[in-house]
Structure formats: structure tokens, C-alpha cells
N, C-alpha and C. Protein backbone atom coordinates (compact mmCIF):
# COMPACT_ATOMS: atom_id res chain seq x y z
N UNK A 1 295.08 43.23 3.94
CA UNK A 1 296.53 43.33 4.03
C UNK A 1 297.03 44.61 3.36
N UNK A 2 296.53 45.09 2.23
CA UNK A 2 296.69 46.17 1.48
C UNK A 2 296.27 47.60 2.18
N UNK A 3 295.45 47.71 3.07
CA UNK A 3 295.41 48.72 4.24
C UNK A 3 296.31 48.85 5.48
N UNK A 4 296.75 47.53 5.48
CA UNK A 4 297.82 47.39 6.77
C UNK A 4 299.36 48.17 6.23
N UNK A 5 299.92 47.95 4.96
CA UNK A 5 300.74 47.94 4.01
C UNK A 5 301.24 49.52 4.12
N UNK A 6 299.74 50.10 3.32
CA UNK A 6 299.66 51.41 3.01
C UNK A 6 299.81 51.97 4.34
N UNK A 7 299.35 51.76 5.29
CA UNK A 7 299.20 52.68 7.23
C UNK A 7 300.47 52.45 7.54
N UNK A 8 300.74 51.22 7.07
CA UNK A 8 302.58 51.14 7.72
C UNK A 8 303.45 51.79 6.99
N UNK A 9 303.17 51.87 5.96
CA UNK A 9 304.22 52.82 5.21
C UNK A 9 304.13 54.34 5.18
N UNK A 10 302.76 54.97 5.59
CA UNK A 10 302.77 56.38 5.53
C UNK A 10 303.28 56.65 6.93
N UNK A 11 302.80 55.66 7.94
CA UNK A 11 303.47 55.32 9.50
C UNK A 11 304.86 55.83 9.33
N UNK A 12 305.69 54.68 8.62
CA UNK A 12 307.09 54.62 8.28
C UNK A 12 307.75 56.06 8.33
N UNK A 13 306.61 56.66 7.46
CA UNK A 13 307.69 58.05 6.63
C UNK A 13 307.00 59.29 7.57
N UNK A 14 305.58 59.02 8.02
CA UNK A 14 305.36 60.84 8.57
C UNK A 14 305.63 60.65 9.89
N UNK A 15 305.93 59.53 10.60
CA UNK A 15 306.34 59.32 12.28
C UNK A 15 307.85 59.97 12.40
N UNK A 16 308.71 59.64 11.47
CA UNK A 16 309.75 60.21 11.77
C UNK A 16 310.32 61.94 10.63
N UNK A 17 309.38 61.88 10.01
CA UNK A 17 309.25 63.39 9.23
C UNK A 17 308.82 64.38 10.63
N UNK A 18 307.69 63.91 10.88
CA UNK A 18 306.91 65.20 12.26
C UNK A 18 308.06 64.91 13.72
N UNK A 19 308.64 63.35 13.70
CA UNK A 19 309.30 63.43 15.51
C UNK A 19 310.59 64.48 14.89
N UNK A 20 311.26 64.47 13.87
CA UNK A 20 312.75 64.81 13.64
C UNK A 20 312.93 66.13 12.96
N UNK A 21 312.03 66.41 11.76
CA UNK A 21 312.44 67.38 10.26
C UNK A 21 311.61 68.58 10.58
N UNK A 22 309.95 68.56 10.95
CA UNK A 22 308.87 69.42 11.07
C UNK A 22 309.07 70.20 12.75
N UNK A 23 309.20 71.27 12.29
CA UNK A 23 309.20 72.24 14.55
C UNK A 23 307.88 72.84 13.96
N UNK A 24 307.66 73.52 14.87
CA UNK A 24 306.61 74.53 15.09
C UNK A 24 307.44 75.55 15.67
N UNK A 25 306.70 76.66 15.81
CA UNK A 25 306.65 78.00 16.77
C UNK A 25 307.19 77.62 17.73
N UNK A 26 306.77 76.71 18.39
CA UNK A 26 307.16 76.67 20.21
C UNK A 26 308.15 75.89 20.29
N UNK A 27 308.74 75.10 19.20
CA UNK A 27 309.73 74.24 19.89
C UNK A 27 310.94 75.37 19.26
N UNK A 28 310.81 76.41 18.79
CA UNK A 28 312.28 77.57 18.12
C UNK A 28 312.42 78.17 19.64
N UNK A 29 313.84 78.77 20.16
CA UNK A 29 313.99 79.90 20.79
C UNK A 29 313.77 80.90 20.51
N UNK A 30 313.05 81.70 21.37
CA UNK A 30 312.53 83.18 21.25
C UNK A 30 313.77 84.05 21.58
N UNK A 31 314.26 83.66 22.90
CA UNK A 31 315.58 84.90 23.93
C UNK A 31 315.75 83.90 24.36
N UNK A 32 317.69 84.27 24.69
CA UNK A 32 318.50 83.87 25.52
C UNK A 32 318.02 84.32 26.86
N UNK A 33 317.74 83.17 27.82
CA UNK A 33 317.52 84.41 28.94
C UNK A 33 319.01 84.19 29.63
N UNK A 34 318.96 84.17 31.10
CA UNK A 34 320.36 84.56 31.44
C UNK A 34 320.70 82.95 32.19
N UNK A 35 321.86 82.71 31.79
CA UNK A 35 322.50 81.21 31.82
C UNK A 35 322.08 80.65 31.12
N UNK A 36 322.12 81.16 29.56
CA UNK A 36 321.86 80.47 28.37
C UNK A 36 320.41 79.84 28.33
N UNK A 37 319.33 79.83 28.99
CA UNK A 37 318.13 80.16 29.24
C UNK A 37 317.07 79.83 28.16
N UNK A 38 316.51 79.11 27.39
CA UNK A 38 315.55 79.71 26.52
C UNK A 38 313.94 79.50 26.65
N UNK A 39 313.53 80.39 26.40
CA UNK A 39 312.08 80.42 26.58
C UNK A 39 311.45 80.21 25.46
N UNK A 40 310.09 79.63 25.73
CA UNK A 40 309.21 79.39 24.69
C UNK A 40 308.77 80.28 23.89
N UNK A 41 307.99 79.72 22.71
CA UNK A 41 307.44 80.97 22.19
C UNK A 41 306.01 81.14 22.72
N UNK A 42 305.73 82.31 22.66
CA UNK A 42 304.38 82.58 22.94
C UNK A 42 303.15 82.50 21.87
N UNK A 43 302.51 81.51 21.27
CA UNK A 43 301.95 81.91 19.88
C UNK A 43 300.63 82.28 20.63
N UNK A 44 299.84 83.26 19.08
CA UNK A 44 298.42 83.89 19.62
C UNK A 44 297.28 82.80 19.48
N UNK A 45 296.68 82.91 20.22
CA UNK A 45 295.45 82.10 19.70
C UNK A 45 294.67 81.10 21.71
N UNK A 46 294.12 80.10 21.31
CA UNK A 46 293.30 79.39 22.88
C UNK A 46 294.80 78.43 22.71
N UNK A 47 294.61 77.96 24.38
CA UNK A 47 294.83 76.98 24.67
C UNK A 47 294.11 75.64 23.89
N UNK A 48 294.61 74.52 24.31
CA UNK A 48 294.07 73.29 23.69
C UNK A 48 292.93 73.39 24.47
N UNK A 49 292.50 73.31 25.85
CA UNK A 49 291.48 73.33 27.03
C UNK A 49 290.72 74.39 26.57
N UNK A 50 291.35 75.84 26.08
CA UNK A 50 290.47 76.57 25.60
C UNK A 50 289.58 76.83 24.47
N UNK A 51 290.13 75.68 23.34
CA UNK A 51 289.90 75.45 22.37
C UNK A 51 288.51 74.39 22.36
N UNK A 52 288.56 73.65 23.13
CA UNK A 52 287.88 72.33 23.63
C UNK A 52 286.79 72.69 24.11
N UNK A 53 286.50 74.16 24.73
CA UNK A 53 285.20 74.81 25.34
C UNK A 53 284.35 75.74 25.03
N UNK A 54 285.70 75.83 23.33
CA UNK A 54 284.51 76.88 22.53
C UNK A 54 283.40 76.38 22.44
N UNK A 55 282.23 77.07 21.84
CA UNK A 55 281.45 76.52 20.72
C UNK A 55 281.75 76.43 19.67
N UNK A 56 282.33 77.16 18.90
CA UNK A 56 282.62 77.66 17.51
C UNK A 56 283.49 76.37 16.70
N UNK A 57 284.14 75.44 18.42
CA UNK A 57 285.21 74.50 17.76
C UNK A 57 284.03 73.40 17.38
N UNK A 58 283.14 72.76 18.22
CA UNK A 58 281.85 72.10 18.15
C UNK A 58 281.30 72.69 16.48
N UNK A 59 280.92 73.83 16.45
CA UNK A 59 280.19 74.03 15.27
C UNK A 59 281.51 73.45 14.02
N UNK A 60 282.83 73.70 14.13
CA UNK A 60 283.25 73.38 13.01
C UNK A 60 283.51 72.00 12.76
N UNK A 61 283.48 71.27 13.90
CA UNK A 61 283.40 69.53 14.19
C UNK A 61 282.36 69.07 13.39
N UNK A 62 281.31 69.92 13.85
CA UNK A 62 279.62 69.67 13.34
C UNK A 62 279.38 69.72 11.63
N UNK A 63 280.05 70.82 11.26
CA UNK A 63 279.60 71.08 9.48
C UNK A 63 280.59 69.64 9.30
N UNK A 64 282.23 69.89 9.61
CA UNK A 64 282.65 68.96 8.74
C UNK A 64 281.86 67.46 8.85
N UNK A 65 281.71 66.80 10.12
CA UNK A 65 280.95 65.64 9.78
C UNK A 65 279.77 65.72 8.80
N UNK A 66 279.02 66.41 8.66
CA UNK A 66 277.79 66.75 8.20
C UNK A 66 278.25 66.52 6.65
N UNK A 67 279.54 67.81 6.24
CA UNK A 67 279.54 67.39 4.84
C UNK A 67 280.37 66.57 4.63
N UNK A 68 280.93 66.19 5.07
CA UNK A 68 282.08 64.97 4.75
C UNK A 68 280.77 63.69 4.79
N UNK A 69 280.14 63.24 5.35
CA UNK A 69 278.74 62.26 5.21
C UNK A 69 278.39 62.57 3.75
N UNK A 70 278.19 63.56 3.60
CA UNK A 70 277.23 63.99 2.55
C UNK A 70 278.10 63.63 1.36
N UNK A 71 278.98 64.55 1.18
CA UNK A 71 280.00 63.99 -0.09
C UNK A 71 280.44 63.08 0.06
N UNK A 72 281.05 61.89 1.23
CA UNK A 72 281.15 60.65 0.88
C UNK A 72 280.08 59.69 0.39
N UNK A 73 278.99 59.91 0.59
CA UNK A 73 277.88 59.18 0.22
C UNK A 73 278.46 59.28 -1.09
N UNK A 74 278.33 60.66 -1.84
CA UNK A 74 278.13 60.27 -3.44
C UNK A 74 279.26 60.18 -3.75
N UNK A 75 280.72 60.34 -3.60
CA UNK A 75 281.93 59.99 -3.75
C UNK A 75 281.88 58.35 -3.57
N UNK A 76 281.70 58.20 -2.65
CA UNK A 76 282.06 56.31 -2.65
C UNK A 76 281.32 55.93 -3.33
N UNK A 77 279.92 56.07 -4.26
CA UNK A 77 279.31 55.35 -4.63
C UNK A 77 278.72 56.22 -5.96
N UNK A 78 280.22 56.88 -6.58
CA UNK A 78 280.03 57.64 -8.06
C UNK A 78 279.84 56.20 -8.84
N UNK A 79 280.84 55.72 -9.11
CA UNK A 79 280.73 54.61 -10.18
C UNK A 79 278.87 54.25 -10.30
N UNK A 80 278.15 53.28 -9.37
CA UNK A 80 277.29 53.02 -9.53
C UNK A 80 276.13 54.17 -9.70
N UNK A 81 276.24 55.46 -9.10
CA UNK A 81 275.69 56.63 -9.55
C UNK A 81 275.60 57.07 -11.22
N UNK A 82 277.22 57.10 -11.57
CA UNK A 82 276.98 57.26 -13.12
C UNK A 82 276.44 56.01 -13.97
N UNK A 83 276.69 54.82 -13.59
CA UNK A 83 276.01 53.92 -14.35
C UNK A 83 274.33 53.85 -14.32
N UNK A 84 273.86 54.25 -13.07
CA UNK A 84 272.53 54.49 -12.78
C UNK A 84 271.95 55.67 -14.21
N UNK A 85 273.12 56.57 -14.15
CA UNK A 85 272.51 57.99 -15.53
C UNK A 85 272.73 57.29 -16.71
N UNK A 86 272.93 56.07 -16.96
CA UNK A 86 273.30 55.10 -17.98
C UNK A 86 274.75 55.69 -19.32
N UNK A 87 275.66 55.70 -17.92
CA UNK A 87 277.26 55.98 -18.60
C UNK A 87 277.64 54.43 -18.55
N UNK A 88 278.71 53.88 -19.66
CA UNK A 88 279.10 52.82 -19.32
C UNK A 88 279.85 52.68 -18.10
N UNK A 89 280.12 51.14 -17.93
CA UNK A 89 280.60 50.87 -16.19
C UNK A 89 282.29 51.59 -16.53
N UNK A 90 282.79 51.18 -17.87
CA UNK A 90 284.31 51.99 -18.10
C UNK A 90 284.08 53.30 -18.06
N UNK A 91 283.28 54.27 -18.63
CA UNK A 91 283.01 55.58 -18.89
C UNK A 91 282.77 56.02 -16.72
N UNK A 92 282.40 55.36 -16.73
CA UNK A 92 281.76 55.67 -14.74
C UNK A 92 283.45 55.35 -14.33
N UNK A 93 283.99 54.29 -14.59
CA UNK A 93 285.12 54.31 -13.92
C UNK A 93 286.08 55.24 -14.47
N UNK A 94 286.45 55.57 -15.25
CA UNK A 94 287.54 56.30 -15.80
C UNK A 94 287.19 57.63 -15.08
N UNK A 95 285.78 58.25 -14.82
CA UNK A 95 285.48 59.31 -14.59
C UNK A 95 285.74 59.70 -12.62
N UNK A 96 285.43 58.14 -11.78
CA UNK A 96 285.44 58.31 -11.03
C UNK A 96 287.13 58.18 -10.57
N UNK A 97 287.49 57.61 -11.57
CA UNK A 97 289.03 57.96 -11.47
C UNK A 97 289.82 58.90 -11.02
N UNK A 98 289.40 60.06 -11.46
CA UNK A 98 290.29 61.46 -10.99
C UNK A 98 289.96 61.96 -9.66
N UNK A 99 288.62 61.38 -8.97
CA UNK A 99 288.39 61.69 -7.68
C UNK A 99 289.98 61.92 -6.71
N UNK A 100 290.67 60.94 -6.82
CA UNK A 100 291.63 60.66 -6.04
C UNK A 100 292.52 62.20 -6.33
N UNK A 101 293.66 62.21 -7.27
CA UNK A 101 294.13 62.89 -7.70
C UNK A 101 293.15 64.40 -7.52
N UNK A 102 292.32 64.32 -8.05
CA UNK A 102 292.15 65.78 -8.52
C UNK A 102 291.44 66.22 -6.56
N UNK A 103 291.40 65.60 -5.48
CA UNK A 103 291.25 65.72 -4.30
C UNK A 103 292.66 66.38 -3.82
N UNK A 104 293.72 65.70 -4.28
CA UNK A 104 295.10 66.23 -3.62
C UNK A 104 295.16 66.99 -4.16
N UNK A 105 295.44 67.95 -5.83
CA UNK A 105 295.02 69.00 -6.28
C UNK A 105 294.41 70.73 -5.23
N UNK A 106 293.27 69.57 -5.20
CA UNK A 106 292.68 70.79 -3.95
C UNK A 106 292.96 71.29 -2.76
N UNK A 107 293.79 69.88 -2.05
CA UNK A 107 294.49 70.06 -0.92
C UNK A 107 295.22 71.24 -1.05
N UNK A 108 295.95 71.48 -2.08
CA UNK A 108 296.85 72.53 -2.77
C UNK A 108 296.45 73.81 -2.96
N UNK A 109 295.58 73.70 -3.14
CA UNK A 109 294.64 74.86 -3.92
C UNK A 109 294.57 75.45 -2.70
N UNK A 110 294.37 74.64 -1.62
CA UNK A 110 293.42 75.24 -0.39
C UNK A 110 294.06 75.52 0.61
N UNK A 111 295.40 75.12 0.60
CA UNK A 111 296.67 75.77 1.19
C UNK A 111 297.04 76.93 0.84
N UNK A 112 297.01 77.27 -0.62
CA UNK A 112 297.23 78.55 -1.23
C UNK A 112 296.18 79.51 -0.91
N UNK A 113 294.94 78.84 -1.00
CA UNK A 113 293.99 79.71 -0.26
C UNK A 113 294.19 80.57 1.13
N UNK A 114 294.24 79.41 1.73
CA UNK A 114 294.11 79.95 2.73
C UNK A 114 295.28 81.31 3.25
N UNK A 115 296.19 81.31 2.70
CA UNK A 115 297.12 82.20 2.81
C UNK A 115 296.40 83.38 1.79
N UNK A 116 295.62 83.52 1.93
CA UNK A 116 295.01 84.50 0.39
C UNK A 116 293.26 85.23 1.13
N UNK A 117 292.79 84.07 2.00
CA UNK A 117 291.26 84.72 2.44
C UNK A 117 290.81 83.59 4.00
N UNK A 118 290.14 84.64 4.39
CA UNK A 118 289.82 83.45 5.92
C UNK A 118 289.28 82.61 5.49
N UNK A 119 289.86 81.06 6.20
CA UNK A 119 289.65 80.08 6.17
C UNK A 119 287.67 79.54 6.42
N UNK A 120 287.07 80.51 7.14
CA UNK A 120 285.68 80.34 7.28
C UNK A 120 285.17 80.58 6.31
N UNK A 121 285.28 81.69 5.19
CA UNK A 121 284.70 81.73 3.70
C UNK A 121 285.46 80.88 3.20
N UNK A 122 286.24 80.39 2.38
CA UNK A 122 287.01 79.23 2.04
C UNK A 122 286.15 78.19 2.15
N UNK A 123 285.98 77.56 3.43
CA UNK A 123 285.43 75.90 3.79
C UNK A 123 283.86 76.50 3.08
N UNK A 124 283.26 77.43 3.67
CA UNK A 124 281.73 77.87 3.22
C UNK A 124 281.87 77.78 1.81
N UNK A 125 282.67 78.47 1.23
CA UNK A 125 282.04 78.41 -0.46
C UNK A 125 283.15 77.31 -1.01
N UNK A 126 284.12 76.17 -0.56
CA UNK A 126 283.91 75.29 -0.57
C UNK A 126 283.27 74.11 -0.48
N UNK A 127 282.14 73.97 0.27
CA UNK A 127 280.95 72.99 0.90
C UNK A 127 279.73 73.67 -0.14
N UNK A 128 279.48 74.79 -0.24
CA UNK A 128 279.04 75.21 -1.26
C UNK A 128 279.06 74.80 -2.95
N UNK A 129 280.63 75.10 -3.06
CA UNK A 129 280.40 74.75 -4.43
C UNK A 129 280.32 72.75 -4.82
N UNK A 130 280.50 71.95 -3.50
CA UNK A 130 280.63 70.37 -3.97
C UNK A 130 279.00 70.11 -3.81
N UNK A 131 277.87 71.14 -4.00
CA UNK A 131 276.51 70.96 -3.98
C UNK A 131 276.48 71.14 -5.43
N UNK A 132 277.06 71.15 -6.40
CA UNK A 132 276.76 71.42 -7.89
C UNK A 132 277.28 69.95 -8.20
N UNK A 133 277.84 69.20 -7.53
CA UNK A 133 277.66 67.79 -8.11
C UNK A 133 276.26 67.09 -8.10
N UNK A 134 275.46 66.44 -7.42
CA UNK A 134 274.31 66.25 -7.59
C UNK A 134 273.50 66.64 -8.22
N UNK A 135 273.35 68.43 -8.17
CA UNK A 135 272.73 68.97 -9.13
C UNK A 135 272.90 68.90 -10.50
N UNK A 136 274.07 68.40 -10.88
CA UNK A 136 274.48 68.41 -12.11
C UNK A 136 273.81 66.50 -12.95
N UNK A 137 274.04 65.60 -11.66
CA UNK A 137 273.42 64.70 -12.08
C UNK A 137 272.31 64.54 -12.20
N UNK A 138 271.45 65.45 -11.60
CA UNK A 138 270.28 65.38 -11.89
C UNK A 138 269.99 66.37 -13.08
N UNK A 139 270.62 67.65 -13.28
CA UNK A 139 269.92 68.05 -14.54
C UNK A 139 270.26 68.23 -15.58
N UNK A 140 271.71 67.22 -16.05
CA UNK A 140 272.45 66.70 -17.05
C UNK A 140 272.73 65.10 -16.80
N UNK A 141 272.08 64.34 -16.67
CA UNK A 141 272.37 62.74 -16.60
C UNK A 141 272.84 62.22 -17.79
N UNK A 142 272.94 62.75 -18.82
CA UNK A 142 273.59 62.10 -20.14
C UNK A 142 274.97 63.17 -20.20
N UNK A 143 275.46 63.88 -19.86
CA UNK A 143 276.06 65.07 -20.43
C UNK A 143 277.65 64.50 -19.92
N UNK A 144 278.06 63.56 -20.62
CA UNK A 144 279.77 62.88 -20.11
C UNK A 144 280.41 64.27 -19.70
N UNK A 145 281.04 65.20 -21.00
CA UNK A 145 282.11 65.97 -20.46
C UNK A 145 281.61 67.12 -18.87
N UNK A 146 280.13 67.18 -18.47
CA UNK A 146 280.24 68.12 -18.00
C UNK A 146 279.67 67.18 -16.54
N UNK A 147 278.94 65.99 -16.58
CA UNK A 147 279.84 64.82 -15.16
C UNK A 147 281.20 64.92 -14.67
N UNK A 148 282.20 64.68 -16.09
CA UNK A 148 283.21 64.82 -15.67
C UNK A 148 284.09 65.92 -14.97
N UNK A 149 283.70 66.96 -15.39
CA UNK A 149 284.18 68.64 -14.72
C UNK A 149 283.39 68.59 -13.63
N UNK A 150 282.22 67.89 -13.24
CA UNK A 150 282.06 68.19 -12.18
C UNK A 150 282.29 67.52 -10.81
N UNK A 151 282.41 66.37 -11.46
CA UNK A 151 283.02 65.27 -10.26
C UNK A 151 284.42 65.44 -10.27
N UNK A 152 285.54 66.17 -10.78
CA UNK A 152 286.61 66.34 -10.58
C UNK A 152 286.79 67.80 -9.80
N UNK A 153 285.98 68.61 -10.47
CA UNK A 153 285.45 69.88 -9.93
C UNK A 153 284.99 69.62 -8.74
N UNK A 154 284.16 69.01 -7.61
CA UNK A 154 283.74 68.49 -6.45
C UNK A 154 284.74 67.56 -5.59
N UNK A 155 285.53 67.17 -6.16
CA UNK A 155 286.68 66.35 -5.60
C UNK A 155 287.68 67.33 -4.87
N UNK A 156 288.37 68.42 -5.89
CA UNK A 156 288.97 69.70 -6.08
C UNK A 156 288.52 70.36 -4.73
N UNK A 157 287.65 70.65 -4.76
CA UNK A 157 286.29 71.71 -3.81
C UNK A 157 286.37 70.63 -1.74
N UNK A 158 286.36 69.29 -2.60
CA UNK A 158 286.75 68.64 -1.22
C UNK A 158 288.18 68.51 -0.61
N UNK A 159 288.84 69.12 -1.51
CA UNK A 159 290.46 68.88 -0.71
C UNK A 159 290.58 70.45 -0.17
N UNK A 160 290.03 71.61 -0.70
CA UNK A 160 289.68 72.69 -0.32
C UNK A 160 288.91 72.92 0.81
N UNK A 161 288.61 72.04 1.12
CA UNK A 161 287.62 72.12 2.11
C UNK A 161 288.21 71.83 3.46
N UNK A 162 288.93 70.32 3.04
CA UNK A 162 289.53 69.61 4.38
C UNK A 162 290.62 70.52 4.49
N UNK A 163 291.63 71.08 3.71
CA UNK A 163 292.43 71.77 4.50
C UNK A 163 291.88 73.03 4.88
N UNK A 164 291.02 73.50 4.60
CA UNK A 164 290.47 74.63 5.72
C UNK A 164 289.74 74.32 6.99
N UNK A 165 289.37 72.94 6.73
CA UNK A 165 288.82 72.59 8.52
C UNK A 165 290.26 72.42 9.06
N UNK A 166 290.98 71.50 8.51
CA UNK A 166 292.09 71.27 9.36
C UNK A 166 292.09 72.33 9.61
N UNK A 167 292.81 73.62 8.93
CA UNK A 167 293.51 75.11 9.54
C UNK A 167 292.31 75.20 10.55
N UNK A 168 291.28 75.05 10.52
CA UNK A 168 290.12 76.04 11.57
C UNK A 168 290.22 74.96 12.97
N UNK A 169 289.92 73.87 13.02
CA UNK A 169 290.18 73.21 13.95
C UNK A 169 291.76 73.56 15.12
N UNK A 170 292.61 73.22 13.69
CA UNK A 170 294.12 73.86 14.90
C UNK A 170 293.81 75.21 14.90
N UNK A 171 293.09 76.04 14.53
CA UNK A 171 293.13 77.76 15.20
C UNK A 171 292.39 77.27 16.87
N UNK A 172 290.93 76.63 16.28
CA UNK A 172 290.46 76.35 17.51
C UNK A 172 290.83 75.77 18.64
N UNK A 173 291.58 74.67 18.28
CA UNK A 173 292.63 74.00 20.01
C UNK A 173 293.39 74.48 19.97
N UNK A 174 294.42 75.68 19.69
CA UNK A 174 294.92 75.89 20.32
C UNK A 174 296.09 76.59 19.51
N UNK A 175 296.90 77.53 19.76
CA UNK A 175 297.96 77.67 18.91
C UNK A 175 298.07 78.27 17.59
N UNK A 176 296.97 78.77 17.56
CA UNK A 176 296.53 79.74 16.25
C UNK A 176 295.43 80.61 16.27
N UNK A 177 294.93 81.43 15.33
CA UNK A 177 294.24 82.39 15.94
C UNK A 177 292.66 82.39 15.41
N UNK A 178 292.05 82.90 15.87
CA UNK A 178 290.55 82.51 16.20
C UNK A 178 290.04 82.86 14.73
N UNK A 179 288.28 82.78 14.81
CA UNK A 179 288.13 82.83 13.19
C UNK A 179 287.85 83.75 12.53
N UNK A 180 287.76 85.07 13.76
CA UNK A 180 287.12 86.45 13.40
C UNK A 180 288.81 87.04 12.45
């Protein structure tokens, strides 16, 4: 019931935020043409159809499943991970705590990014740097404060990540511009 709750309520608020408050490019007038006339905008980038026949859109479909598998594995199943390095079950929870938060964080981060460096280095040394979580459990398993920087640090690195696939995906269908 508590999943139904939460979907209906983000339902509630982004169904009529994106139908009413949010335009894009194409729904603004470009020129009056003549009898008050207006034409679309033209933005750079593929079609949706053209987007759909890259490869490049496939390859970025491909990493994100790949690491999104990978870091959810050890994301959903930190708690019992740190208790496995023998942290208490409170010390594992408090730690796996900031996952949430310090994920939207990155979302942020990675918005700012992306206005700052192409989105293809971005997601790369994003997916990159959430490989120093594991490593870290394996070659610090007692080391609390520096679990903790790194599973918040890897959380961070995953909200960085997803908003640069998102951006790369909409370059790829359509309506934005390619990755070179």
C-alpha cells in the first residue's frame, strides 16, 4: 500500500507540473509567420526514429543496465554487507542511511556537471569512481569512517551518473545533440 501511496502522489504532483508549468523548445514560438502563423522550433540533434537506430543509443542503454545491476546489487544489500565486515546491525544501518539523500545530492551535482563537461566523461568517471566502493570493503572491512565516505561517496557518484544517462539518452532520441 505504501508504494501505491508514494506513485500516486509523485503521479499527483509531476502529471500536472510536466502537462501545465514545464515547455520545452518546441512547444515556444520561433516567428510569426503570416496570419499570425507560428512555427515550431527547430532543435539540433536525431529524430526519436533516429535516435532508436543509433548504436551509440543501444551502447548507452547497455552500460546503464550493466551498472545500475552492479551498484544495485551492493546498494540494496549494504546493510547485510556491512554487518558481514562485522559493523553493528545500527552502525550498518545508520551508514546505509545516507544512501538515499546523499543519491539526490548527486542528482545535483550532475546537473551542474553536466553544464560544465560532456556528459560521456561525466557518466565514465562516474561508473568509475562507484568501483571504489567494494574495493574499499574489501581492503578496509573494519575502517567505519572511511565505509562511510565511501558508501555516501558511491551513492553521490550514482545520482551523477543517472542524470548523465538521462541527458545522453534524450540527446540520443531525439531533440538534443549527439555525444561527440
Amino acid at each position: 500500500a505504501a508504494y501505491l501511496v508514494v506513485g500516486a502522489l509523485f503521479a499527483a504532483i509531476m502529471v500536472p507540473l510536466t502537462l501545465f508549468v514545464w515547455h520545452g523548445a518546441e512547444e515556444r514560438p520561433v516567428d510569426a509567420g503570416r496570419e499570425g502563423q507560428v512555427q515550431s522550433a527547430q532543435l539540433p540533434g536525431m529524430t526519436v526514429g533516429e535516435g532508436f537506430r543509433s548504436p551509440n543509443f543501444y551502447l548507452v542503454v547497455a552500460t546503464m543496465l550493466i551498472s545500475t545491476l552492479a551498484y544495485v546489487a551492493i546498494s540494496a544489500n549494504t546493510i547485510p554487507i556491512l554487518i558481514s565486515l562485522e559493523l553493528s546491525a545500527a552502525q550498518a544501518a545508520a551508514i546505509a542511511g545516507t544512501q538515499g539523500l546523499s543519491g539526490i545530492v548527486g542528482r545535483f551535482i550532475g546537473g551542474w556537471a553536466l553544464d560544465r563537461m560532456p556528459a560521456k566523461w561525466l557518466v565514465s568517471g562516474a561508473i568509475l569512481c562507484t568501483l571504489s566502493v567494494p574495493i574499499t570493503y574489501l581492503a578496509a572491512p573494519g575502517n567505519i569512517p572511511l565505509i562511510f565516505a565511501m558508501v555516501t561517496f558511491g551513492s553521490v557518484m550514482s545520482g551523477v551518473k543517472y542524470s548523465g544517462i538521462v541527458y545522453l539518452v534524450g540527446a540520443l532520441a531525439g531533440g538534443g545533440y549527439f555525444l561527440y
